[in-house]
PDB file of N, CA and C in Angstrom:
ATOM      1  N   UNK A   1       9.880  34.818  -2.109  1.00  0.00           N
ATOM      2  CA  UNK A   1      10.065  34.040  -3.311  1.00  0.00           C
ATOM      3  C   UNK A   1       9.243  34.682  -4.429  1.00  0.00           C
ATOM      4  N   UNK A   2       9.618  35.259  -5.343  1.00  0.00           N
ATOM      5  CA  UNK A   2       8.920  35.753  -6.818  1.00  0.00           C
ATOM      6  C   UNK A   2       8.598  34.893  -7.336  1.00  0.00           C
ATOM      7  N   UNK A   3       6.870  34.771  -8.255  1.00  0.00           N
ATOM      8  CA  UNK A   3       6.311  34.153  -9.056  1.00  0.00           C
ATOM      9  C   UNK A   3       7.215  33.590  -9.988  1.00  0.00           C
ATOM     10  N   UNK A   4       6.581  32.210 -10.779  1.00  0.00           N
ATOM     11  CA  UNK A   4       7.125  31.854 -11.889  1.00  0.00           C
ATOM     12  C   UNK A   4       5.822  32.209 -13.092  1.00  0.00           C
ATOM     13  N   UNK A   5       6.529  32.624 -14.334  1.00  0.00           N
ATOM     14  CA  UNK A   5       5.427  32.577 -15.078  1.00  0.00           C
ATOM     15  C   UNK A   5       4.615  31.153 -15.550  1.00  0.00           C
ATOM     16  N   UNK A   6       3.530  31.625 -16.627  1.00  0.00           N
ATOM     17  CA  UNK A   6       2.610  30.517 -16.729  1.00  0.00           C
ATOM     18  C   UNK A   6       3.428  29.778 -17.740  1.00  0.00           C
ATOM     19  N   UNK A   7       3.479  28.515 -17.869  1.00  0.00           N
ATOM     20  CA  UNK A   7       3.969  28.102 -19.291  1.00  0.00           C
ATOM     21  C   UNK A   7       5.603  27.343 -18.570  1.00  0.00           C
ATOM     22  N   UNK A   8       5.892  27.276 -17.325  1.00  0.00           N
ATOM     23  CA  UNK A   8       7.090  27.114 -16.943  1.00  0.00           C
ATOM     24  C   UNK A   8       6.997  25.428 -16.384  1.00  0.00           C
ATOM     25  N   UNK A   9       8.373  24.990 -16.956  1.00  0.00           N
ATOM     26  CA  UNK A   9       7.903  23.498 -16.853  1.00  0.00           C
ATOM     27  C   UNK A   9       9.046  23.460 -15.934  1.00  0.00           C
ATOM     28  N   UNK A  10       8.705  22.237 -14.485  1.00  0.00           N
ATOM     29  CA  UNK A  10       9.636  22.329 -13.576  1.00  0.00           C
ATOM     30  C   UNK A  10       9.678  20.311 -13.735  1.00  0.00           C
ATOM     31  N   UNK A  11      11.070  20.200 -13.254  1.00  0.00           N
ATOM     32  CA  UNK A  11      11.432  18.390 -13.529  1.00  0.00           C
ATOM     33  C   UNK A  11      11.953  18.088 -12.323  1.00  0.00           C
ATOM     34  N   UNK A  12      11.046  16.997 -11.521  1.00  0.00           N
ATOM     35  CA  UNK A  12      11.586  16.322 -10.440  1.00  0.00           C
ATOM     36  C   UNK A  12      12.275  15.296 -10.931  1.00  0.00           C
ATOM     37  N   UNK A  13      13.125  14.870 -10.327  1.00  0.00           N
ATOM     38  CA  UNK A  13      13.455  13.030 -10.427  1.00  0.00           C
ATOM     39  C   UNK A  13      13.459  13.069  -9.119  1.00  0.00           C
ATOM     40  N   UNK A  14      13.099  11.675  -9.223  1.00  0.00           N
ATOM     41  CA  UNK A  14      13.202  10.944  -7.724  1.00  0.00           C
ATOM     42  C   UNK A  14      13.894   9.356  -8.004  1.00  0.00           C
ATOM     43  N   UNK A  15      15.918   9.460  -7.100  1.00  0.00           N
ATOM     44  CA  UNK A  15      16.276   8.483  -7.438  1.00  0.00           C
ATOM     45  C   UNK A  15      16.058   7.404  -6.152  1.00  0.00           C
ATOM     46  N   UNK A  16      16.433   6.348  -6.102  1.00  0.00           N
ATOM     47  CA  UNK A  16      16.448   5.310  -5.089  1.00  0.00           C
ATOM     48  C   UNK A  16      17.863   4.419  -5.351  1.00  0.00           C
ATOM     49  N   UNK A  17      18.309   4.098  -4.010  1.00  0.00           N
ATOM     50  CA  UNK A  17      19.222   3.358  -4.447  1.00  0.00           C
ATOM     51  C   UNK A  17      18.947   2.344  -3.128  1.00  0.00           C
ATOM     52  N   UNK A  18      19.394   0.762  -2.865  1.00  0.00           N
ATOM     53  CA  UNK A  18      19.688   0.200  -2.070  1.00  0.00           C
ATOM     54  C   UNK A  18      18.094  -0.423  -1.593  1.00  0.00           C
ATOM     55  N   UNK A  19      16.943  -0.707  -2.614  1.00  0.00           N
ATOM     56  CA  UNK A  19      15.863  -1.236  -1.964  1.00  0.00           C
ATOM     57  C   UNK A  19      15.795  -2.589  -2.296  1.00  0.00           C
ATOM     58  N   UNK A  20      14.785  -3.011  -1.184  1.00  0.00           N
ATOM     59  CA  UNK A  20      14.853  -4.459  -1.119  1.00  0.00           C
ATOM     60  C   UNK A  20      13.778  -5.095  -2.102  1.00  0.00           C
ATOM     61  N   UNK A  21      13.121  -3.934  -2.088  1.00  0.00           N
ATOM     62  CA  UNK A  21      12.173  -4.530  -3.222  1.00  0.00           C
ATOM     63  C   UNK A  21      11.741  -3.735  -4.910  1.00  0.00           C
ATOM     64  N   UNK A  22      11.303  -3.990  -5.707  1.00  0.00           N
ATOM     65  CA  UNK A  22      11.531  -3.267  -7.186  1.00  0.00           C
ATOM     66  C   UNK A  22      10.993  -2.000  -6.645  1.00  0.00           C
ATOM     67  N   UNK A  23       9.758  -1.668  -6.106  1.00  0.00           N
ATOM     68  CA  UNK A  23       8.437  -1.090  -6.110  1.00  0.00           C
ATOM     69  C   UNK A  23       8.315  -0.616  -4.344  1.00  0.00           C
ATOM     70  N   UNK A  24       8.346   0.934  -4.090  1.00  0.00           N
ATOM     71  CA  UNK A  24       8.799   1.247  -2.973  1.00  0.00           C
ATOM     72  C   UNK A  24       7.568   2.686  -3.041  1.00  0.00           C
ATOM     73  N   UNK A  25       6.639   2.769  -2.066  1.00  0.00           N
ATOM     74  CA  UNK A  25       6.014   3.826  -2.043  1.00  0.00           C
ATOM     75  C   UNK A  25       6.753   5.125  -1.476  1.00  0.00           C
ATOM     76  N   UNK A  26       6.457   6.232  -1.698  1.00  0.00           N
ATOM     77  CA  UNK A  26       7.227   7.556  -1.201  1.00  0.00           C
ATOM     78  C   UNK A  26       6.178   8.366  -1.882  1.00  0.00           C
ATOM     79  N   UNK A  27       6.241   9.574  -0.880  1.00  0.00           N
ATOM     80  CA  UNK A  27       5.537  10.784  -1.443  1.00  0.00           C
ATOM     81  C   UNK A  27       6.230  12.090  -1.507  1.00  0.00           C
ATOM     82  N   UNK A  28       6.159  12.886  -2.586  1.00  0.00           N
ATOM     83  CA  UNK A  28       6.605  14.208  -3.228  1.00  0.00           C
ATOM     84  C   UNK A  28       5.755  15.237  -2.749  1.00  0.00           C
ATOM     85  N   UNK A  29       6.046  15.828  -2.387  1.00  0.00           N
ATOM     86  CA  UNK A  29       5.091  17.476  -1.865  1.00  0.00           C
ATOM     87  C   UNK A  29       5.664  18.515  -2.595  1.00  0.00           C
ATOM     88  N   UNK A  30       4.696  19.375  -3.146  1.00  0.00           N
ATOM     89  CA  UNK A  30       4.892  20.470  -4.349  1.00  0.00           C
ATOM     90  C   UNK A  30       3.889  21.247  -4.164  1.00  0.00           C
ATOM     91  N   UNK A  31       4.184  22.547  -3.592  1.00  0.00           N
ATOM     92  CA  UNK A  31       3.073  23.569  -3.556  1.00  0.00           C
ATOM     93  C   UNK A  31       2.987  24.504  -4.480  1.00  0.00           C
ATOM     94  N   UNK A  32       2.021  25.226  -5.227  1.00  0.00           N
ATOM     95  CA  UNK A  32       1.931  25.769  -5.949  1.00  0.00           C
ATOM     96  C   UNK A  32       0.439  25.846  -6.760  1.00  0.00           C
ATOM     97  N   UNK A  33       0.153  26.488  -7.827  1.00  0.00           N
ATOM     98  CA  UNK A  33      -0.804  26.329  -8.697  1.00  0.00           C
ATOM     99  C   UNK A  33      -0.451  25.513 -10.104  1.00  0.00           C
ATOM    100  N   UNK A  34      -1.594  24.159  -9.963  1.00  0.00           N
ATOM    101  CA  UNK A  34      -1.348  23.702 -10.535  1.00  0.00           C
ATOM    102  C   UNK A  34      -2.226  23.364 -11.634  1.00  0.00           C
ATOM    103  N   UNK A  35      -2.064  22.801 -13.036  1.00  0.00           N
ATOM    104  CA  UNK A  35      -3.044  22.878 -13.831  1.00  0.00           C
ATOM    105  C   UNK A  35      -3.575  21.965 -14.179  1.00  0.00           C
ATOM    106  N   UNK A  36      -3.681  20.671 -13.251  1.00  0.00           N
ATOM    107  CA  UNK A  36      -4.245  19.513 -12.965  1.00  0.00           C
ATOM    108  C   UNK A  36      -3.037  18.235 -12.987  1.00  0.00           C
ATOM    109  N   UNK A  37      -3.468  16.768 -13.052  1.00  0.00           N
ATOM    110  CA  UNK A  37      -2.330  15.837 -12.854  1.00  0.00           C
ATOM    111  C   UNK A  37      -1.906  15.515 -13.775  1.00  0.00           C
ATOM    112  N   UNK A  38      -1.009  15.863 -14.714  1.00  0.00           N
ATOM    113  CA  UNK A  38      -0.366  15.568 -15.807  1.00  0.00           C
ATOM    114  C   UNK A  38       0.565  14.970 -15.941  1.00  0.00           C
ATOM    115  N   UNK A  39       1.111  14.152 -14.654  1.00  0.00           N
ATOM    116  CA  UNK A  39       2.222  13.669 -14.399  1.00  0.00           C
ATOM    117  C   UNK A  39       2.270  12.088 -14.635  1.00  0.00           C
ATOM    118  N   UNK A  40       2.449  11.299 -15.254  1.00  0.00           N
ATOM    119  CA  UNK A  40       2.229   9.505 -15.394  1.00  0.00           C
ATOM    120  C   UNK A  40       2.948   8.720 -15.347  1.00  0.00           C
ATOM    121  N   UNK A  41       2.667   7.405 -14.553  1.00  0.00           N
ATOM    122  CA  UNK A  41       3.285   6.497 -14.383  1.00  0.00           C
ATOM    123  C   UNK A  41       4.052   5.879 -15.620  1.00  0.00           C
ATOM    124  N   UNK A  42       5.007   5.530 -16.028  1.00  0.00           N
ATOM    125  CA  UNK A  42       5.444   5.280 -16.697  1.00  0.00           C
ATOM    126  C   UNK A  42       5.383   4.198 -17.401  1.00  0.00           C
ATOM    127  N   UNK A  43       5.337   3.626 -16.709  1.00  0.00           N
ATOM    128  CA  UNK A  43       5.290   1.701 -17.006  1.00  0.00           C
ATOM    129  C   UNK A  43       3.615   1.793 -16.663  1.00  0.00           C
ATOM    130  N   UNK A  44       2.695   2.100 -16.382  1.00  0.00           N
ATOM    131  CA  UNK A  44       1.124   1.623 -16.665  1.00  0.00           C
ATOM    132  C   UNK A  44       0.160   2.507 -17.482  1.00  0.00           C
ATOM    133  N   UNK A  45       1.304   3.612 -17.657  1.00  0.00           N
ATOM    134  CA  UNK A  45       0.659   5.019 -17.812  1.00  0.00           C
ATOM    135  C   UNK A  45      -0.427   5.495 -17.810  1.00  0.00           C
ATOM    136  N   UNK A  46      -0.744   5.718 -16.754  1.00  0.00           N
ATOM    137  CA  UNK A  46      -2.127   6.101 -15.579  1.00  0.00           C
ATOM    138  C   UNK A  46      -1.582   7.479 -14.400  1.00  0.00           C
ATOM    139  N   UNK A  47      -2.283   7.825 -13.876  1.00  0.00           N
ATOM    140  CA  UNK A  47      -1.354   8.931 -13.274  1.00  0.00           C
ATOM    141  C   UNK A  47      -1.441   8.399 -11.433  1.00  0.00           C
ATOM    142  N   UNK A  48      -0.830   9.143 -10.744  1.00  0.00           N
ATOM    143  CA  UNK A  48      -0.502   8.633  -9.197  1.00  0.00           C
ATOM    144  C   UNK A  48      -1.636   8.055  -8.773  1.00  0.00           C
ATOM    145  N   UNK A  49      -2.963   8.841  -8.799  1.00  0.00           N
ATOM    146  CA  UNK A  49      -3.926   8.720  -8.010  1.00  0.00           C
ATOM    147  C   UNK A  49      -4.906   7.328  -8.834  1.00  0.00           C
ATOM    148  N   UNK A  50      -4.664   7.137 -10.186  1.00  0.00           N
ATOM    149  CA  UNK A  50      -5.285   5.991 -10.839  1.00  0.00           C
ATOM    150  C   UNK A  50      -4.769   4.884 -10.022  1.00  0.00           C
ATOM    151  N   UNK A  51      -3.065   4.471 -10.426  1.00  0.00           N
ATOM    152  CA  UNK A  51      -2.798   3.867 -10.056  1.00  0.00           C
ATOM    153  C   UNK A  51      -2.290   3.413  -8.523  1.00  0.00           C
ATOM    154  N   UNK A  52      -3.015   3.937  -7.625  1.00  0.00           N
ATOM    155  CA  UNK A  52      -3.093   3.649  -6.174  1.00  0.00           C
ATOM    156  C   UNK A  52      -3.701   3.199  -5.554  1.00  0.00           C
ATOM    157  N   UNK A  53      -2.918   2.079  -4.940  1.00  0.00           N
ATOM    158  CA  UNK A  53      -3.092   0.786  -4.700  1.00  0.00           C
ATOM    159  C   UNK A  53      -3.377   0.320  -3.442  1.00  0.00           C
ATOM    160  N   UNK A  54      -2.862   1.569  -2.678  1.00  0.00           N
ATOM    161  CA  UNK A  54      -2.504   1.334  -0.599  1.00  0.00           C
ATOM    162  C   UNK A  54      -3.938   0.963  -0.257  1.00  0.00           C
ATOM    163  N   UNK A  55      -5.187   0.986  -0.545  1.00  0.00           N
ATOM    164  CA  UNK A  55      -6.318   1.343  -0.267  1.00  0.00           C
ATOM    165  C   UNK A  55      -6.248  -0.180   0.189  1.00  0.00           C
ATOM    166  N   UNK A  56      -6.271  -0.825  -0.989  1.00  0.00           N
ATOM    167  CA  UNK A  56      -6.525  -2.232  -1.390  1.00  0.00           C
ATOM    168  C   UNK A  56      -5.289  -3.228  -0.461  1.00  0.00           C
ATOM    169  N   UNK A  57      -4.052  -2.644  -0.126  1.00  0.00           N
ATOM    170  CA  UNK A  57      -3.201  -3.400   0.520  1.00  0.00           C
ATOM    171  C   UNK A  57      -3.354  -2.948   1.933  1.00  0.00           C
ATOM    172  N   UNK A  58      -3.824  -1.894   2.445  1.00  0.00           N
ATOM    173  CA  UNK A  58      -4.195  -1.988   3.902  1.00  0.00           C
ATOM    174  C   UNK A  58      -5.052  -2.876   4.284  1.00  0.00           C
ATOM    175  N   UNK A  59      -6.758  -2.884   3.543  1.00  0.00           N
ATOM    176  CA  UNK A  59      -7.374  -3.319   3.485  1.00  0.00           C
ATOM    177  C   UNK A  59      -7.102  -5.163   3.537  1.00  0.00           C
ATOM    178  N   UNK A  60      -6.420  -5.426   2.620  1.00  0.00           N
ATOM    179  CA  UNK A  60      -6.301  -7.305   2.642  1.00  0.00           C
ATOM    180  C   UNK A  60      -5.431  -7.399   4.106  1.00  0.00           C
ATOM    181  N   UNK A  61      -4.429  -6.439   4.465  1.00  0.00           N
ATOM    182  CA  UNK A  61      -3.390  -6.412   5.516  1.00  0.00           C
ATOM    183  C   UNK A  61      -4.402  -6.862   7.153  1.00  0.00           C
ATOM    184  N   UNK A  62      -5.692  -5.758   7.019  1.00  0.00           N
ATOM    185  CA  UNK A  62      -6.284  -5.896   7.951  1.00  0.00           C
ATOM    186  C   UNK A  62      -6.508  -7.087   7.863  1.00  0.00           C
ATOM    187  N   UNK A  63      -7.645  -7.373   7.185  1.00  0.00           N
ATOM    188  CA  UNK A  63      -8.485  -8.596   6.774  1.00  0.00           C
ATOM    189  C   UNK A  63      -7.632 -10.192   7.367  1.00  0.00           C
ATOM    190  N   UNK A  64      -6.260 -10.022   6.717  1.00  0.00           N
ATOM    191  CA  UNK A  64      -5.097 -11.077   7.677  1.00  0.00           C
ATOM    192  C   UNK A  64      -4.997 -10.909   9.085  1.00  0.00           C
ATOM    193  N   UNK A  65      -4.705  -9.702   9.315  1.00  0.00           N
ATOM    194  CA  UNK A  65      -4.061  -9.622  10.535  1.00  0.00           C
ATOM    195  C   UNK A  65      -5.558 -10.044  12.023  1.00  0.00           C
ATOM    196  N   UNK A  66      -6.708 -10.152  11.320  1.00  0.00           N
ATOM    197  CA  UNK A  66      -7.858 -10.796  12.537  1.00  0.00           C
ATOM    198  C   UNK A  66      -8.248 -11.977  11.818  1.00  0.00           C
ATOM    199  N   UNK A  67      -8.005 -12.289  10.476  1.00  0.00           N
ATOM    200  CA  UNK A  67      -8.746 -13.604   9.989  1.00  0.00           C
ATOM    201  C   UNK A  67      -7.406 -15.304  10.502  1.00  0.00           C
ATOM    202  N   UNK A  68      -6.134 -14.616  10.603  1.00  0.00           N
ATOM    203  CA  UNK A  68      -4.937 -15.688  10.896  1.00  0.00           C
ATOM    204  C   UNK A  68      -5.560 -16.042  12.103  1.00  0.00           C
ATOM    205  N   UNK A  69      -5.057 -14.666  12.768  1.00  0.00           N
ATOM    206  CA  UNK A  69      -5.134 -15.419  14.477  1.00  0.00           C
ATOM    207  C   UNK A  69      -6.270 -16.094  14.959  1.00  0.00           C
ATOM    208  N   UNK A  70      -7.267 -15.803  14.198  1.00  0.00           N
ATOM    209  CA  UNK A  70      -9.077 -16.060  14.605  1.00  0.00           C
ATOM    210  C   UNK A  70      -8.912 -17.708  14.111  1.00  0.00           C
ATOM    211  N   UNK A  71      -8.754 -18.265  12.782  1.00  0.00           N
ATOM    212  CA  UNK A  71      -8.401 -19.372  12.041  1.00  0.00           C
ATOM    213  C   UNK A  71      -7.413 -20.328  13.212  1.00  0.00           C
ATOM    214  N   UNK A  72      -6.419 -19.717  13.966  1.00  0.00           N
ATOM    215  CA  UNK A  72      -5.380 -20.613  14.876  1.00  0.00           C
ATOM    216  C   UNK A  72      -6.087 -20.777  16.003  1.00  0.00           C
ATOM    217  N   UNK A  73      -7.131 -19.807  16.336  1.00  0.00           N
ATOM    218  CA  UNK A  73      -7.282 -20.012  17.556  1.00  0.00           C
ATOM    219  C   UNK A  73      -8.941 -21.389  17.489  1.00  0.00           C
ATOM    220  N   UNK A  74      -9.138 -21.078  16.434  1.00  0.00           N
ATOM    221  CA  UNK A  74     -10.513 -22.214  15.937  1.00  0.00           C
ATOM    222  C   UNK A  74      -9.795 -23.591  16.292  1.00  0.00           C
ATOM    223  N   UNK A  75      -8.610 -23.278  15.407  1.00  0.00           N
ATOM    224  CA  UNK A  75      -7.626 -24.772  15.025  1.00  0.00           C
ATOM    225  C   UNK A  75      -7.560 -25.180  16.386  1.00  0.00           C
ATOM    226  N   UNK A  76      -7.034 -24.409  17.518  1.00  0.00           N
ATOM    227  CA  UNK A  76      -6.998 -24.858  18.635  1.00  0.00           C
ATOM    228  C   UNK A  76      -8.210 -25.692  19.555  1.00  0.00           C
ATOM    229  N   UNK A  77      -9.150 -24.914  19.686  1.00  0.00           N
ATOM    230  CA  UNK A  77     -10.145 -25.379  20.253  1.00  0.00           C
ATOM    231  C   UNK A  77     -10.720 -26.827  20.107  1.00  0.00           C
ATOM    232  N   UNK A  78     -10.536 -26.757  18.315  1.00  0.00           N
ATOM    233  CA  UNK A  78     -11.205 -27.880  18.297  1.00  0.00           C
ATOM    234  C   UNK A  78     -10.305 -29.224  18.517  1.00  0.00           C
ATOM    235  N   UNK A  79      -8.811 -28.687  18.444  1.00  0.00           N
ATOM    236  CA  UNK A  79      -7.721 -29.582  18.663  1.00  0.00           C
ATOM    237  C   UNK A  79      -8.165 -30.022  20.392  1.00  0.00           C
ATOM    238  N   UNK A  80      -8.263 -28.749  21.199  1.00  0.00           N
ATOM    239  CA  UNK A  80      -8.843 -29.386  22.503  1.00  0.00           C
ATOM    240  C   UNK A  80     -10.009 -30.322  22.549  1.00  0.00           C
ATOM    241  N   UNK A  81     -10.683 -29.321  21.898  1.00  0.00           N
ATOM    242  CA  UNK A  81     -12.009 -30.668  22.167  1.00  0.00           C
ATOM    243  C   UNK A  81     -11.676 -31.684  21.553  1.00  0.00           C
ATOM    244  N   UNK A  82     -11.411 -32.178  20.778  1.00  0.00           N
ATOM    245  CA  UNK A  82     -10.977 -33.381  20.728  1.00  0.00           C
ATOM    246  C   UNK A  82     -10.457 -34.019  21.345  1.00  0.00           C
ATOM    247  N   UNK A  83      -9.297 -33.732  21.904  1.00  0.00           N
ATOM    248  CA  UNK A  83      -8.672 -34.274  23.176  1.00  0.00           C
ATOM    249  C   UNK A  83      -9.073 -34.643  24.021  1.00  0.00           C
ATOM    250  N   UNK A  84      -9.923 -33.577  24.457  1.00  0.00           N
ATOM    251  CA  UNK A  84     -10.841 -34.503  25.380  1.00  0.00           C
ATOM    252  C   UNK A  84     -11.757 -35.164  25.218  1.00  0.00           C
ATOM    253  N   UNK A  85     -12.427 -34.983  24.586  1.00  0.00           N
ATOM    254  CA  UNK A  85     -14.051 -35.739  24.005  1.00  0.00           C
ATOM    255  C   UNK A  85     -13.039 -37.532  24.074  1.00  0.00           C
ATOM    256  N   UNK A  86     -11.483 -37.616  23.376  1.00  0.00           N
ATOM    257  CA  UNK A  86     -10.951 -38.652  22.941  1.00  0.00           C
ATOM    258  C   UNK A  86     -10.512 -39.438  24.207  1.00  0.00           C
ATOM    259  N   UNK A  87     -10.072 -38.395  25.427  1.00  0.00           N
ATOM    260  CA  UNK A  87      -9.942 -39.055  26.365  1.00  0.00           C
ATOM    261  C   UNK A  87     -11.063 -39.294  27.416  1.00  0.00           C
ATOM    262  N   UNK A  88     -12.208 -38.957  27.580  1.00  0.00           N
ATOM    263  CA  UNK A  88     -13.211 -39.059  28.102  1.00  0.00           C
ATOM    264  C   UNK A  88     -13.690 -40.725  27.429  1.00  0.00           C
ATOM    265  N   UNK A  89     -13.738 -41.040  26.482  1.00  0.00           N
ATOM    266  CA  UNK A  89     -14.072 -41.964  25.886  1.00  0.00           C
ATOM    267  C   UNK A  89     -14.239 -42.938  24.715  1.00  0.00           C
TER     268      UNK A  89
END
């Protein structure tokens, strides 16, 4: 593959069709030399790495996924003890 010169402007689009929701993560891979991130969100206009967000939605994802079941299983217990404490006396 022969060099491109300096000064050469290259245009991705990236279309979507058929999602269930507005806002759909995907990643672009582009090798080359580059002359930093000049590329911006459109609608916040901030660039990829400002506006990235996964950090923060894994993070609360975890935080649910041991704080639910931990919360049902409390609910339970004390639903037992009660039960019995109620039928004991």
């Amino acid at each position: 593959m022969r060099g491109v010169p300096d000064g050469t402007e290259a245009v991705i689009t990236v279309e979507a069709s058929n999602l269930i929701q507005r806002y759909q993560q995907y990643s672009l891979v582009a090798t080359g030399c580059f002359g930093g991130v000049a590329n911006t969100n459109f609608e916040d206009q901030c660039s990829a790495f400002d506006c990235d967000t996964s950090y923060n939605k894994r993070r609360n994802t975890i935080i649910m996924a041991i704080c639910i079941p931990a919360g049902v299983l409390l609910l339970c217990v004390g639903w037992f003890c009660y039960r019995r404490r109620k039928e004991r006396g």
